[in-house]
N, C-alpha and C. Protein backbone atom coordinates (compact mmCIF):
# COMPACT_ATOMS: atom_id res chain seq x y z
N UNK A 1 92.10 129.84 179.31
CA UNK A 1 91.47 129.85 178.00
C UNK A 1 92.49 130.25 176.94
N UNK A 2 92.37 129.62 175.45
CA UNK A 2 93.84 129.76 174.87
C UNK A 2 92.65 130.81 173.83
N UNK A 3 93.82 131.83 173.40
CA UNK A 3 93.28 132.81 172.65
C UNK A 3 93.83 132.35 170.86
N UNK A 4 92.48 132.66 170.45
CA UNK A 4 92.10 132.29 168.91
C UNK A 4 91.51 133.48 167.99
N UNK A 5 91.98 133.12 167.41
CA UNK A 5 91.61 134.37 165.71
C UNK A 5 91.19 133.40 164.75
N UNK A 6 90.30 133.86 163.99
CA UNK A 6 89.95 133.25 162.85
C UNK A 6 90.49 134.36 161.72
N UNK A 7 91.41 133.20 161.37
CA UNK A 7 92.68 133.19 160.05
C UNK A 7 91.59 132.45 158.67
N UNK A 8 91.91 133.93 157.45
CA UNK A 8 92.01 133.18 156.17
C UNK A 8 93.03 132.38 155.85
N UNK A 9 93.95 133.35 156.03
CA UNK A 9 95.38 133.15 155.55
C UNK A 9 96.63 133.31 155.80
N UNK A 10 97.60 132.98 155.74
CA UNK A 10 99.12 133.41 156.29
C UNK A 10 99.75 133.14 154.93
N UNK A 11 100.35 134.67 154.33
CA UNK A 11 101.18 134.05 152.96
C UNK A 11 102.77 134.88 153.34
N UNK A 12 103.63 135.01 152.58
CA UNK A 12 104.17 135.82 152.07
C UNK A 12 104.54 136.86 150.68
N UNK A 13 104.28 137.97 150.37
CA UNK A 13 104.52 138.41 149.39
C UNK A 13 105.11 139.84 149.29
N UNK A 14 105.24 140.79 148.38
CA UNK A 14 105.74 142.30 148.27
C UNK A 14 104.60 142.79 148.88
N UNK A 15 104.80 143.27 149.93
CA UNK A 15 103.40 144.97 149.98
C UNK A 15 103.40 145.47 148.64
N UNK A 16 102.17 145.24 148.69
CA UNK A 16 101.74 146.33 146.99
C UNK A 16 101.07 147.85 147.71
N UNK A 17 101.44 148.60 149.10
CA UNK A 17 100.42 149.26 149.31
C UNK A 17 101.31 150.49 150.04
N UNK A 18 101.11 151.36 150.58
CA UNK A 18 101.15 151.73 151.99
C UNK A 18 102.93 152.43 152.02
N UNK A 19 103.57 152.92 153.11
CA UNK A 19 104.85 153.43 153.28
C UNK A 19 105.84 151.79 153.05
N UNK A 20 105.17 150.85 153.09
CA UNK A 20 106.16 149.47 152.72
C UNK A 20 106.04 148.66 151.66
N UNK A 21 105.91 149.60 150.41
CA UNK A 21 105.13 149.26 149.45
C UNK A 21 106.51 148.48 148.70
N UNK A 22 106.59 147.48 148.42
CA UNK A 22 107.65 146.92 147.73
C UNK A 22 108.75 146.00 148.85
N UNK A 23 108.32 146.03 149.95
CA UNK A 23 109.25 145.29 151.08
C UNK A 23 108.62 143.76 151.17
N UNK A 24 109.34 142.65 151.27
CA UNK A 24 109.02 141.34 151.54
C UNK A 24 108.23 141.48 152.81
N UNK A 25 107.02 140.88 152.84
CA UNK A 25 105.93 141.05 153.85
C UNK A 25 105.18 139.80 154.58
N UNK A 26 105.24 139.38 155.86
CA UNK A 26 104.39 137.91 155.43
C UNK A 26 102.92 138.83 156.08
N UNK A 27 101.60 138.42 155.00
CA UNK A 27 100.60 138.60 156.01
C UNK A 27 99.41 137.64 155.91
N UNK A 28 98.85 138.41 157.10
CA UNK A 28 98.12 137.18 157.79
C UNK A 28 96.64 138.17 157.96
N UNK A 29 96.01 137.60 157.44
CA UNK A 29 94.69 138.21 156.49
C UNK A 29 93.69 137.00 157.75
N UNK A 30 93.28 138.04 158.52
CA UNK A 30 92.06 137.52 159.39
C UNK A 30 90.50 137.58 158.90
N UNK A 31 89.45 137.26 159.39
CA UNK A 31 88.29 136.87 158.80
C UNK A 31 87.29 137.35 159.79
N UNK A 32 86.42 137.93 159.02
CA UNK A 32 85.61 138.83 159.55
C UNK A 32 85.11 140.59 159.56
N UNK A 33 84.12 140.79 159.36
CA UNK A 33 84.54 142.22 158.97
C UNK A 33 82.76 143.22 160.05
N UNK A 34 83.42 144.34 160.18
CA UNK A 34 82.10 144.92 160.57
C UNK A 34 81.10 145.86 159.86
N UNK A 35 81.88 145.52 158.45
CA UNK A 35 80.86 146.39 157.27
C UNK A 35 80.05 145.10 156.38
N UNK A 36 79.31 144.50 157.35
CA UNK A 36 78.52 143.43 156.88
C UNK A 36 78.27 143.31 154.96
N UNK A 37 77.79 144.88 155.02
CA UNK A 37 77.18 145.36 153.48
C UNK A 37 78.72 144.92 152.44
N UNK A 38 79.46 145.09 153.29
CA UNK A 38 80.58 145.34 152.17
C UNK A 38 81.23 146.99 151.99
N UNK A 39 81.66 146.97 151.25
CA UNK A 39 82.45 148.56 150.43
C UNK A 39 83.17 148.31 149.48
N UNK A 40 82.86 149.10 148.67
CA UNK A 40 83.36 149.36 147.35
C UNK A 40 84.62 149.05 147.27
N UNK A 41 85.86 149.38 148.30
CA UNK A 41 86.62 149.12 147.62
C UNK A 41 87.71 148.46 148.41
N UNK A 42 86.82 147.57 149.00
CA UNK A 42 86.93 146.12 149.71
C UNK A 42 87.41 145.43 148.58
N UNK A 43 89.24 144.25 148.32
CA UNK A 43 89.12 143.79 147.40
C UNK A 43 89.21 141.93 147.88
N UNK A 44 88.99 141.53 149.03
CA UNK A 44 88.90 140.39 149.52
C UNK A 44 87.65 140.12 150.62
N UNK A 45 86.34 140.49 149.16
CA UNK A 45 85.16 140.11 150.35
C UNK A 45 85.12 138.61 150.75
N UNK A 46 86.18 137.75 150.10
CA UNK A 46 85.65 136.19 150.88
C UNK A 46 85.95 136.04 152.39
N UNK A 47 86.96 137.00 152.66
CA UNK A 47 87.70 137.20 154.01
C UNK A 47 86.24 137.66 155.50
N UNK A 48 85.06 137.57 154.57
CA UNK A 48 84.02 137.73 155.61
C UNK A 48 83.39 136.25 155.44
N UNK A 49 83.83 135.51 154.65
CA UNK A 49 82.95 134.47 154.59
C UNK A 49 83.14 133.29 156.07
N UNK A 50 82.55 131.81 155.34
CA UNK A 50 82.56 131.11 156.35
C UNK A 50 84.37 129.99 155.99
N UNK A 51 84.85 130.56 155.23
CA UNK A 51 86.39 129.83 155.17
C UNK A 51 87.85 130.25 155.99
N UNK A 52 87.89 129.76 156.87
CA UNK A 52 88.41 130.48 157.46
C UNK A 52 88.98 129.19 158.83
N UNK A 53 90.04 129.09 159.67
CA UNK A 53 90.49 128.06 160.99
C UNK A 53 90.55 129.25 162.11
N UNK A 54 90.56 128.78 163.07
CA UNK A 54 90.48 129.20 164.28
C UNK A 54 91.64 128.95 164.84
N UNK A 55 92.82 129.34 164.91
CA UNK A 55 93.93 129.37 165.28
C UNK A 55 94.59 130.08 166.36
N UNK A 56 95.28 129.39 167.36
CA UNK A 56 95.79 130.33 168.55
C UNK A 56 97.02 131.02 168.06
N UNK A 57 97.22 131.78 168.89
CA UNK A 57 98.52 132.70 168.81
C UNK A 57 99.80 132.20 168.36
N UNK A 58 99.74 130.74 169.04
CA UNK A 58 101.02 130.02 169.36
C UNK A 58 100.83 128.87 167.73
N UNK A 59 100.03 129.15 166.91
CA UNK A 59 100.02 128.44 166.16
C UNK A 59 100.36 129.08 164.63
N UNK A 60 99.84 130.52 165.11
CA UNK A 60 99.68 131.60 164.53
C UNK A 60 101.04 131.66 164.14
N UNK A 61 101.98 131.94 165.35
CA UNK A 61 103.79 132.73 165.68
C UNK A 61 104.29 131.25 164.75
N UNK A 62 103.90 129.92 165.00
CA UNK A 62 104.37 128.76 164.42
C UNK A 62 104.64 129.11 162.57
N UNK A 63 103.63 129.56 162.39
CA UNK A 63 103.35 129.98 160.96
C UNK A 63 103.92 130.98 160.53
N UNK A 64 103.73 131.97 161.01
CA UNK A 64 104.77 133.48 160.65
C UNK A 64 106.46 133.12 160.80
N UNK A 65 106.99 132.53 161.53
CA UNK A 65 108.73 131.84 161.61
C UNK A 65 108.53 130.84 160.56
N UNK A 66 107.64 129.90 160.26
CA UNK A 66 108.25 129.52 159.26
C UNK A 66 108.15 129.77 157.58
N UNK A 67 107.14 130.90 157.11
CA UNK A 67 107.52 131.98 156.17
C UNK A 67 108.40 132.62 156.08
N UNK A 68 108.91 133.51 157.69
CA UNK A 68 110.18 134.16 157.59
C UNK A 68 111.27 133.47 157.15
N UNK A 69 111.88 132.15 157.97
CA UNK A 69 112.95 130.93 157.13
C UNK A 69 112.45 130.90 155.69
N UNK A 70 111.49 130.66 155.29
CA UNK A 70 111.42 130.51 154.10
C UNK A 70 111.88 131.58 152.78
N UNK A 71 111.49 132.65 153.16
CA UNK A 71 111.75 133.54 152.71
C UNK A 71 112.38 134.93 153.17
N UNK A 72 113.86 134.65 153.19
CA UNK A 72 114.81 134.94 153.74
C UNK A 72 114.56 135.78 154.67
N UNK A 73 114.38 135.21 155.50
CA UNK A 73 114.16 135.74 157.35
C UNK A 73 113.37 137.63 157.25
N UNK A 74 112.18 137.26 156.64
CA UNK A 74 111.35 138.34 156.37
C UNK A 74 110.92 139.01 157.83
N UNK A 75 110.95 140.16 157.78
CA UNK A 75 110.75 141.08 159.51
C UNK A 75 109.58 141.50 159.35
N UNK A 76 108.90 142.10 158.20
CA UNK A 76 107.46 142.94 158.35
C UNK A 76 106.68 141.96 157.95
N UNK A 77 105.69 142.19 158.66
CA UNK A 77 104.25 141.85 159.15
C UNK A 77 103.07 142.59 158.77
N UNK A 78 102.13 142.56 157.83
CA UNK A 78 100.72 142.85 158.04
C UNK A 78 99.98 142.04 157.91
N UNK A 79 99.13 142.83 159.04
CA UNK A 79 97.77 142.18 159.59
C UNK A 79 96.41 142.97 158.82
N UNK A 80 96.03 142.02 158.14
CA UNK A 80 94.70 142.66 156.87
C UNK A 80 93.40 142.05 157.14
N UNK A 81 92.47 142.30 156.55
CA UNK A 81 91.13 141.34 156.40
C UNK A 81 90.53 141.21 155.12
N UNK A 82 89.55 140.88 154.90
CA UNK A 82 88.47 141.36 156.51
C UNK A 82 88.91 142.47 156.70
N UNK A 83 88.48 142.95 158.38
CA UNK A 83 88.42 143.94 159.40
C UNK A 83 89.54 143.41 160.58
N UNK A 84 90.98 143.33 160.77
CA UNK A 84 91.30 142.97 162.15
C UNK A 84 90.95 143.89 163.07
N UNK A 85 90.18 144.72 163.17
CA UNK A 85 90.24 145.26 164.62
C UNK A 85 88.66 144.79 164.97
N UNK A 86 88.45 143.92 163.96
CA UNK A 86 86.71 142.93 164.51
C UNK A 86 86.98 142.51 165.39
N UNK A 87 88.54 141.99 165.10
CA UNK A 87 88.88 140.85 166.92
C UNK A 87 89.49 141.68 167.55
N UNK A 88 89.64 142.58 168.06
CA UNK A 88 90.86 143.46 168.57
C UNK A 88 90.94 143.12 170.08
N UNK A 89 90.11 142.42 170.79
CA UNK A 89 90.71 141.56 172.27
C UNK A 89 91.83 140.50 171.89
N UNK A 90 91.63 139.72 170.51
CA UNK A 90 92.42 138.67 170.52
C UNK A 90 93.75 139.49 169.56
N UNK A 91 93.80 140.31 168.84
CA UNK A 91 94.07 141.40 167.97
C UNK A 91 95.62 141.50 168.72
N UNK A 92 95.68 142.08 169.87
CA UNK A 92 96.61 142.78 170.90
C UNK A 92 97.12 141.59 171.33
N UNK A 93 96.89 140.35 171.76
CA UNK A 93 97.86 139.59 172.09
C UNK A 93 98.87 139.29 171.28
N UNK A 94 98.02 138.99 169.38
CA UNK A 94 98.75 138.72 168.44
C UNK A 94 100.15 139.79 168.48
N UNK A 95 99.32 140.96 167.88
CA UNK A 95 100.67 142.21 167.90
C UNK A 95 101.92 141.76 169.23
N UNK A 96 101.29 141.93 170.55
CA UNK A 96 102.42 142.01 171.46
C UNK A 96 103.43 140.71 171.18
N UNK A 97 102.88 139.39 170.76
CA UNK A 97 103.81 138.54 170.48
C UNK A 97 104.60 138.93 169.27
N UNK A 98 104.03 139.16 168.22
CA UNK A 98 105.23 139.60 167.14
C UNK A 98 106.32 140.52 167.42
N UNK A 99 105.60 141.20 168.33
CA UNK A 99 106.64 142.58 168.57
C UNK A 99 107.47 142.14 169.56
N UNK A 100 106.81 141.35 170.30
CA UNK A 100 108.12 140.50 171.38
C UNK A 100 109.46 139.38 170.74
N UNK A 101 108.87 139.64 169.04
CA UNK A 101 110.26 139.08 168.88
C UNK A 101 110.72 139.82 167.25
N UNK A 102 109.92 140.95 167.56
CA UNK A 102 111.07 141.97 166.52
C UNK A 102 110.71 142.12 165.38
N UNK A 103 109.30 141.76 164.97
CA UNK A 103 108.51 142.16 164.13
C UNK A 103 108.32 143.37 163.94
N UNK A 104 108.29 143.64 162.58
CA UNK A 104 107.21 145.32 162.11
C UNK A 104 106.40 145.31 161.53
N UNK A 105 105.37 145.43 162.45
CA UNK A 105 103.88 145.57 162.26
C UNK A 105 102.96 146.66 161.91
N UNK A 106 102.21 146.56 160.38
CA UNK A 106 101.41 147.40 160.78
C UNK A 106 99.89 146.34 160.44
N UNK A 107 99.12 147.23 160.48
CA UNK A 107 97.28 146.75 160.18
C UNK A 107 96.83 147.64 159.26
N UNK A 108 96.16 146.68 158.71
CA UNK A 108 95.30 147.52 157.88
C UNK A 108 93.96 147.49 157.70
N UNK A 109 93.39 148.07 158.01
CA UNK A 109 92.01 148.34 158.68
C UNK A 109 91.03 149.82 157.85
N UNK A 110 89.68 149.40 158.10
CA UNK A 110 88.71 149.97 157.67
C UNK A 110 88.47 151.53 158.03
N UNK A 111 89.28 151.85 159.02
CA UNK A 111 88.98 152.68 160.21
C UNK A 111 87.48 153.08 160.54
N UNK A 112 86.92 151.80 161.08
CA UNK A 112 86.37 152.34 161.70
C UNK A 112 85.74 151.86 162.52
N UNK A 113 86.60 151.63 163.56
CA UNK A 113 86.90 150.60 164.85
C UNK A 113 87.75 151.14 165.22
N UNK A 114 87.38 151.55 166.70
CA UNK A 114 88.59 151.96 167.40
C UNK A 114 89.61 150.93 168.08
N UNK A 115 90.81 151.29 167.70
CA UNK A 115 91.86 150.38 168.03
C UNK A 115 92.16 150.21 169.65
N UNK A 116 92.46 149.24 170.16
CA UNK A 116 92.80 148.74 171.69
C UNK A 116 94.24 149.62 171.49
N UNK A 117 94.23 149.91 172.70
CA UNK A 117 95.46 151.01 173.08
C UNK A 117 95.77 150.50 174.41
């Protein structure tokens, strides 16, 4: 069985956020969330909607290398939503492949879902 995430998006841009706030970033903004209601200060509620592809890993890694070429061989990675730890079975394959080729990853998440360890 080939493992799939449902992807809004894959871009590249600056982290506006966090300890990598200003570093070239590609991220990849998954779909789905487990605060149905929403939250306040949620600023991409479409990322729960129904827009969104179903994409495997290997299509996924296809997409992240060729942002990095694009924009001069970018290393960090976040993973946003939505909620990624909604998928967090398919969640952990993603991570272990990035990190199997030298990615820095973080997530950014709702907390409140416990993360696969």
């Amino acid at each position: 069985m080939i493992t799939k995430l449902k992807v809004n998006e894959i871009f590249c841009s600056l982290q506006g956020e966090g300890k990598s706030v200003g570093l070239p970033t590609i991220f990849i903004r998954l779909n789905g969330c487990n605060l149905k209601l929403g939250c306040k200060w949620c600023d991409t509620k479409y990322a729960n909607g129904e827009d969104f592809e179903e994409l495997s890993i290997k299509d996924i890694m296809i997409a992240v290398r060729k942002e990095a070429v694009r924009n001069s061989t970018v290393r960090y990675i976040c993973i946003t939503g939505g909620e990624p730890l909604y998928q967090k079975k398919e969640l952990r394959t993603l991570v272990d492949s990035l990190y199997s080729e030298g990615y820095h990853i973080e997530i950014e998440t709702n907390g409140t879902l416990e993360p696969p360890i």
